[in-house]
N, C-alpha and C. Protein backbone atom coordinates (compact mmCIF):
# COMPACT_ATOMS: atom_id res chain seq x y z
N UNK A 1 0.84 -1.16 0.00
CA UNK A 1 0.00 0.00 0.00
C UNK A 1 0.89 1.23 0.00
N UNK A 2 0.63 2.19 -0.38
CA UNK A 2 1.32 3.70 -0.82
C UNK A 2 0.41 4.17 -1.01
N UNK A 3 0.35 5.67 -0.74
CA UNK A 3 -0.48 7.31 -0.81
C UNK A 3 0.33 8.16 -2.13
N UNK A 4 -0.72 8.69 -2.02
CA UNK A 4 -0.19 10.20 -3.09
C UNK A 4 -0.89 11.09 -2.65
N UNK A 5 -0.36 11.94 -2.47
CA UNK A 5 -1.19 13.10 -1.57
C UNK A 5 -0.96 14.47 -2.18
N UNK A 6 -2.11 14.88 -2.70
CA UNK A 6 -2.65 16.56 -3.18
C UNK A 6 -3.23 17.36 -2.45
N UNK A 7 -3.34 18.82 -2.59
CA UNK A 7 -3.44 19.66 -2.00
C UNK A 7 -2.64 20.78 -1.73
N UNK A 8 -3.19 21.61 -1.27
CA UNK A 8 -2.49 23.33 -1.06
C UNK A 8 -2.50 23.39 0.60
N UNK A 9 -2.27 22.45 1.66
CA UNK A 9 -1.84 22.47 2.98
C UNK A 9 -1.05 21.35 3.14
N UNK A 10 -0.36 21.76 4.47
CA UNK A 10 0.35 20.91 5.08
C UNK A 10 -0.40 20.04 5.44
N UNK A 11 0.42 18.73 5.73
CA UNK A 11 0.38 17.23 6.34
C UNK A 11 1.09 16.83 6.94
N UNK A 12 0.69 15.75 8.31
CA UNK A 12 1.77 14.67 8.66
C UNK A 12 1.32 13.30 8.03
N UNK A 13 1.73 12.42 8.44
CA UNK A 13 1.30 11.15 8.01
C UNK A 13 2.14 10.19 9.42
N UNK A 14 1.80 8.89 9.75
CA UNK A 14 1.93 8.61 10.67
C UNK A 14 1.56 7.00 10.60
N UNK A 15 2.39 6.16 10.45
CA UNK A 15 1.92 4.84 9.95
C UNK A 15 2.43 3.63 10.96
N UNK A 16 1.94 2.61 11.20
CA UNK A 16 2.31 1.59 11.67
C UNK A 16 1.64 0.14 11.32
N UNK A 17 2.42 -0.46 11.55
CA UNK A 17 2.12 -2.19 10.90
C UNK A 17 2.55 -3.00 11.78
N UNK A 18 1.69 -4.33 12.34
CA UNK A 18 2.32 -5.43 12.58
C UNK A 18 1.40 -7.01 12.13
N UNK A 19 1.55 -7.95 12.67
CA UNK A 19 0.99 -9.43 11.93
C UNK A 19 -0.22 -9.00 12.06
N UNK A 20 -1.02 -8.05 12.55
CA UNK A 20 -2.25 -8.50 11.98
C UNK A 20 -3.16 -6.92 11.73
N UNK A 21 -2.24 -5.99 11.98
CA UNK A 21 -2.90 -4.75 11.80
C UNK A 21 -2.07 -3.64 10.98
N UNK A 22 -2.66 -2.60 10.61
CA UNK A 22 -1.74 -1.78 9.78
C UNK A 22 -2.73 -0.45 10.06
N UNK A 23 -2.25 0.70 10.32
CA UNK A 23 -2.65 1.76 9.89
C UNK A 23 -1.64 3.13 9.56
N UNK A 24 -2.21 4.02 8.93
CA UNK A 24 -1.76 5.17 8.05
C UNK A 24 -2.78 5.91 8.23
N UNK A 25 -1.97 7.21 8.95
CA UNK A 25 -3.16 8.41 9.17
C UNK A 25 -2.06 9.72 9.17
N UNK A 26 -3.36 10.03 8.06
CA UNK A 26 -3.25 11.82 7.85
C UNK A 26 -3.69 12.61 8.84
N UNK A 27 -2.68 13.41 8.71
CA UNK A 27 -3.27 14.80 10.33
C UNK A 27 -3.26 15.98 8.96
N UNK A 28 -3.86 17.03 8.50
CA UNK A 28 -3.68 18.29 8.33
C UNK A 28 -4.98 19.22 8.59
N UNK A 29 -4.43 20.67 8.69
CA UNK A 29 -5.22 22.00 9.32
C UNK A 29 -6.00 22.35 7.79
N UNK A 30 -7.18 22.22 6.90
CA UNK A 30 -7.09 22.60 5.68
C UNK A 30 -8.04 23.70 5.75
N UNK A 31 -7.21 24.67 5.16
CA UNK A 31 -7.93 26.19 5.16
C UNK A 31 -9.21 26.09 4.17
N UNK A 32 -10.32 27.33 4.77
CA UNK A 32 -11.29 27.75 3.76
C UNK A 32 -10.77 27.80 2.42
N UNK A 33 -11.32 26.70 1.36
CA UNK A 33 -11.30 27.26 0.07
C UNK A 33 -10.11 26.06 -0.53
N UNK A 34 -9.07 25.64 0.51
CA UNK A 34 -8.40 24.58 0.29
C UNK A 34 -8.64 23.13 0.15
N UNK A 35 -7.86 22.17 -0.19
CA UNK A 35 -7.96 20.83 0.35
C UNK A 35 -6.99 19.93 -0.06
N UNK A 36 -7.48 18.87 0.86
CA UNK A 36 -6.21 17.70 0.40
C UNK A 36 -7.18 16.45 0.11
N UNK A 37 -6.22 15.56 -0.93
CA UNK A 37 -7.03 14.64 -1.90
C UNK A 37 -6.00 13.73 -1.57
N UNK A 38 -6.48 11.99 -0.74
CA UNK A 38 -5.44 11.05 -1.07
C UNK A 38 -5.83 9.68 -1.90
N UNK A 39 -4.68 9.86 -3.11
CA UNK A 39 -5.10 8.60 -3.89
C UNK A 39 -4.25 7.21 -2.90
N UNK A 40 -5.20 6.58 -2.76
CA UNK A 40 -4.21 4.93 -2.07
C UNK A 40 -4.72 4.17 -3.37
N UNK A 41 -3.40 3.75 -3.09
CA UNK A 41 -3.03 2.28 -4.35
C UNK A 41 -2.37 1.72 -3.29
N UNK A 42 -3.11 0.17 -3.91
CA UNK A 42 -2.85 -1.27 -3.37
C UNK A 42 -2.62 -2.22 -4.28
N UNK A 43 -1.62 -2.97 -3.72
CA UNK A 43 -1.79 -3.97 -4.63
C UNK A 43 -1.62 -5.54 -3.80
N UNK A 44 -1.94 -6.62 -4.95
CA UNK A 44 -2.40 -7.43 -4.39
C UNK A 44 -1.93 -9.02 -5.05
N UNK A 45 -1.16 -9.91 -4.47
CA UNK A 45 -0.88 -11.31 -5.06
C UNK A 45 -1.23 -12.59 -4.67
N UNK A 46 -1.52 -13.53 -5.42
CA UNK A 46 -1.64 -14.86 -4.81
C UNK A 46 -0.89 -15.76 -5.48
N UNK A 47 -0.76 -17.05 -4.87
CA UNK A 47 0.18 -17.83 -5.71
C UNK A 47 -0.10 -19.72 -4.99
N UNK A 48 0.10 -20.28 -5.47
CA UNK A 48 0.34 -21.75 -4.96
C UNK A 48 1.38 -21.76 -4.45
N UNK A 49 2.27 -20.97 -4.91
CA UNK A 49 3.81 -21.14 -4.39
C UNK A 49 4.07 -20.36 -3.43
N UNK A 50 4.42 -21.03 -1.73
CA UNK A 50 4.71 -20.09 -0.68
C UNK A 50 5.56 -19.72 -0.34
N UNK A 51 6.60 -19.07 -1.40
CA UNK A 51 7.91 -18.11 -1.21
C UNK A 51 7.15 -17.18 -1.07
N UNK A 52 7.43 -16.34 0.05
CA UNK A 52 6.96 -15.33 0.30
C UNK A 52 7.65 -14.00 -0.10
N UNK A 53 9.16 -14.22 -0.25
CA UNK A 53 10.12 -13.31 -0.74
C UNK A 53 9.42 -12.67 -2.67
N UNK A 54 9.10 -14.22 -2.92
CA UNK A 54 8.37 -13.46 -4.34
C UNK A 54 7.32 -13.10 -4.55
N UNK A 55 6.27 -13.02 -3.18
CA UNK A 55 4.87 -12.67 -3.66
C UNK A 55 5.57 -11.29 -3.54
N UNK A 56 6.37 -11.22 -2.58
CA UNK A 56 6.44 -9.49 -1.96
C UNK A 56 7.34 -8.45 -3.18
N UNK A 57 7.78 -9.29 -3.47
CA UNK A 57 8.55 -8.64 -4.72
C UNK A 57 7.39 -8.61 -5.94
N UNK A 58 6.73 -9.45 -6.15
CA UNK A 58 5.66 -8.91 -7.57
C UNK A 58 4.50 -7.94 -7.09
N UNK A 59 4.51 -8.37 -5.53
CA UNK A 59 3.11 -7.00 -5.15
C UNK A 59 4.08 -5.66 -5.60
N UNK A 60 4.83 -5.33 -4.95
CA UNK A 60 5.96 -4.23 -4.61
C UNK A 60 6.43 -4.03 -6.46
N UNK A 61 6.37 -4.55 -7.29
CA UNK A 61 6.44 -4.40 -8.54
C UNK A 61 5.50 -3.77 -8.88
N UNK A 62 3.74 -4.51 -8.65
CA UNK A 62 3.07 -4.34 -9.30
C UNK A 62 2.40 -2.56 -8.66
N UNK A 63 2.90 -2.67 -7.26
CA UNK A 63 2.63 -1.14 -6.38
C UNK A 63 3.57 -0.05 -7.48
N UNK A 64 4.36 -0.17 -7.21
CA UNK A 64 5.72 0.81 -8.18
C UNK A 64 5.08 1.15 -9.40
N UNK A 65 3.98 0.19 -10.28
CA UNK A 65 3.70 0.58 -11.74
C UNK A 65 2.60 1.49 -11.56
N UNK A 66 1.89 1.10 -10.04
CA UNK A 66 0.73 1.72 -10.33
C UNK A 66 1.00 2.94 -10.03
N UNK A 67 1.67 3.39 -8.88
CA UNK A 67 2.26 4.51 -8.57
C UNK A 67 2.84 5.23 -10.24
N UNK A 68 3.48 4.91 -10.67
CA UNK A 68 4.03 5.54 -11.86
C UNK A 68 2.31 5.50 -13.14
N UNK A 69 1.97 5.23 -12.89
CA UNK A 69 0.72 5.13 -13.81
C UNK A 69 -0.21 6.31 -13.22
N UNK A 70 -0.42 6.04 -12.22
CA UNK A 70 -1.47 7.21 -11.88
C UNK A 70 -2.84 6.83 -11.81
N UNK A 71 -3.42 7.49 -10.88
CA UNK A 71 -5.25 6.59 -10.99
C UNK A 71 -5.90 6.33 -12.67
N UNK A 72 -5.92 7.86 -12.93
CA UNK A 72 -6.47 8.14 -14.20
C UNK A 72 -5.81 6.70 -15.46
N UNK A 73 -4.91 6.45 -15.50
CA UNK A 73 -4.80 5.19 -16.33
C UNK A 73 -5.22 3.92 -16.07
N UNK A 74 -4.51 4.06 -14.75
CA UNK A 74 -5.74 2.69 -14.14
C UNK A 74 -6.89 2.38 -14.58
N UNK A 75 -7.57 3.75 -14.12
CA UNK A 75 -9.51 4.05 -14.11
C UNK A 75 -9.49 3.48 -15.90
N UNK A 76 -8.68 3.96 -16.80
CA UNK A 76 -9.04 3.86 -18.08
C UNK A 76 -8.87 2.39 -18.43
N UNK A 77 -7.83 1.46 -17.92
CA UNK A 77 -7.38 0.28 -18.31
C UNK A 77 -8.30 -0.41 -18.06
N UNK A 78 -8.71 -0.71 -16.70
CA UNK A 78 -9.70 -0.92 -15.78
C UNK A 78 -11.23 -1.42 -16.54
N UNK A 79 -11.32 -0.10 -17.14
CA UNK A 79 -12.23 0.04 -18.21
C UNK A 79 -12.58 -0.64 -19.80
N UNK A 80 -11.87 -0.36 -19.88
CA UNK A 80 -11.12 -1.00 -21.21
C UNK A 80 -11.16 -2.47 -21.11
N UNK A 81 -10.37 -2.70 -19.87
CA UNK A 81 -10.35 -4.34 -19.53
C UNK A 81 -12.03 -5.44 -19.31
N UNK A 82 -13.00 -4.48 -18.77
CA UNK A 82 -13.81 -4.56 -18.18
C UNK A 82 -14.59 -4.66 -19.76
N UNK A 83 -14.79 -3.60 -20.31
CA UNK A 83 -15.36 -3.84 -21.70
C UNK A 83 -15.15 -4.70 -22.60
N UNK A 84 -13.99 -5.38 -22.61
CA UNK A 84 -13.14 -6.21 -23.80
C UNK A 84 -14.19 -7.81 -22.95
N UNK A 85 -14.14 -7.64 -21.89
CA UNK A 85 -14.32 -9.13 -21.03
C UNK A 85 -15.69 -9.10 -21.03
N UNK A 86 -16.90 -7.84 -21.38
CA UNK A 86 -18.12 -8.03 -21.64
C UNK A 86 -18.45 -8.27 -23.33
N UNK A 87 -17.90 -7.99 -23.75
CA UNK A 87 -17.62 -8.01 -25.22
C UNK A 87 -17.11 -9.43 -25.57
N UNK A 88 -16.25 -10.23 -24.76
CA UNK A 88 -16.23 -11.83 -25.53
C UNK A 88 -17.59 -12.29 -24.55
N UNK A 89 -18.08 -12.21 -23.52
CA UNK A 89 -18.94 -13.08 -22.57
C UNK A 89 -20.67 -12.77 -23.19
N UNK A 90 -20.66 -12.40 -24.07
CA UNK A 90 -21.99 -11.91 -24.27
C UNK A 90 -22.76 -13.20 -24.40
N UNK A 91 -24.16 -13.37 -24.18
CA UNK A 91 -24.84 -14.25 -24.29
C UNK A 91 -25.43 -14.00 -25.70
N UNK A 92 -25.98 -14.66 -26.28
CA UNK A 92 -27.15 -14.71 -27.19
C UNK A 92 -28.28 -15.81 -26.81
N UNK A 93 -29.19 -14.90 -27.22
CA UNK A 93 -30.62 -15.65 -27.25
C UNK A 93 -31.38 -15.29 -28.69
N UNK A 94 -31.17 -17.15 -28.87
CA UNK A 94 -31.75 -17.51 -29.87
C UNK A 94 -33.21 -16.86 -30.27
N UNK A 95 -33.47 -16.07 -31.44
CA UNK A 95 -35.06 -16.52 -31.88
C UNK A 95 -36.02 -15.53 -30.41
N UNK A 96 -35.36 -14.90 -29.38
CA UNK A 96 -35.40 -13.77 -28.93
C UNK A 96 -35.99 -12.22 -29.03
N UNK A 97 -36.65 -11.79 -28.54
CA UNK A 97 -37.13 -10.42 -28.86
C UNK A 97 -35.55 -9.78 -28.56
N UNK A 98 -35.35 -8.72 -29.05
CA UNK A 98 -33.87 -7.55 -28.91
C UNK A 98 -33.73 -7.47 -27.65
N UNK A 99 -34.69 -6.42 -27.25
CA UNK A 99 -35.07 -6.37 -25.79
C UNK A 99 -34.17 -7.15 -24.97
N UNK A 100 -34.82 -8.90 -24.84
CA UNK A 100 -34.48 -9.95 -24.23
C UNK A 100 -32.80 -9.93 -24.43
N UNK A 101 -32.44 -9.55 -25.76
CA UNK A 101 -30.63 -10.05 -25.86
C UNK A 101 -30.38 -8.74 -24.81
């Protein structure tokens, strides 16, 4: 997990982790008319294989791209991906009113 943090005020940030908990917290003062915006990206692996040294290295890969990508490409891929995968799964119905397809 990683932040990106926007805005026209100051921040702290303040994080801790152990086996079964994790938190990350923002403190800032945000003036009339200001604000602060945080994008979190996560990422996420599974595997049959329980080296754990390599899940953590392909999450931590796959964190680094998203970070360099930015929400906005995500949101678009995301999309894209999402459309392509309704686009082969379509059903047809035979002999059907339109409607019904």
């Amino acid at each position: 997990m990683d932040h990106r943090v926007e805005g026209g005020c100051a921040y702290t940030i303040e994080s801790s982790c152990n086996d079964d908990f994790a938190a990350v917290v923002f403190k800032a003062v945000v003036e009339r008319g200001k604000f602060i915006r945080i994008h979190k990206y996560l990422s996420y692996h599974y595997s049959d294989n329980p080296d754990e040294k390599q899940i953590r290295s392909q999450t931590a890969w796959t964190l680094s791209r998203a970070m360099e990508s930015g929400f906005a490409r995500i949101l678009d891929r995301q999309r894209s991906d999402a459309g392509d995968f309704w686009n082969r799964a379509d059903v047809q119905v035979q002999g059907g009113h339109p409607r019904i397809q």
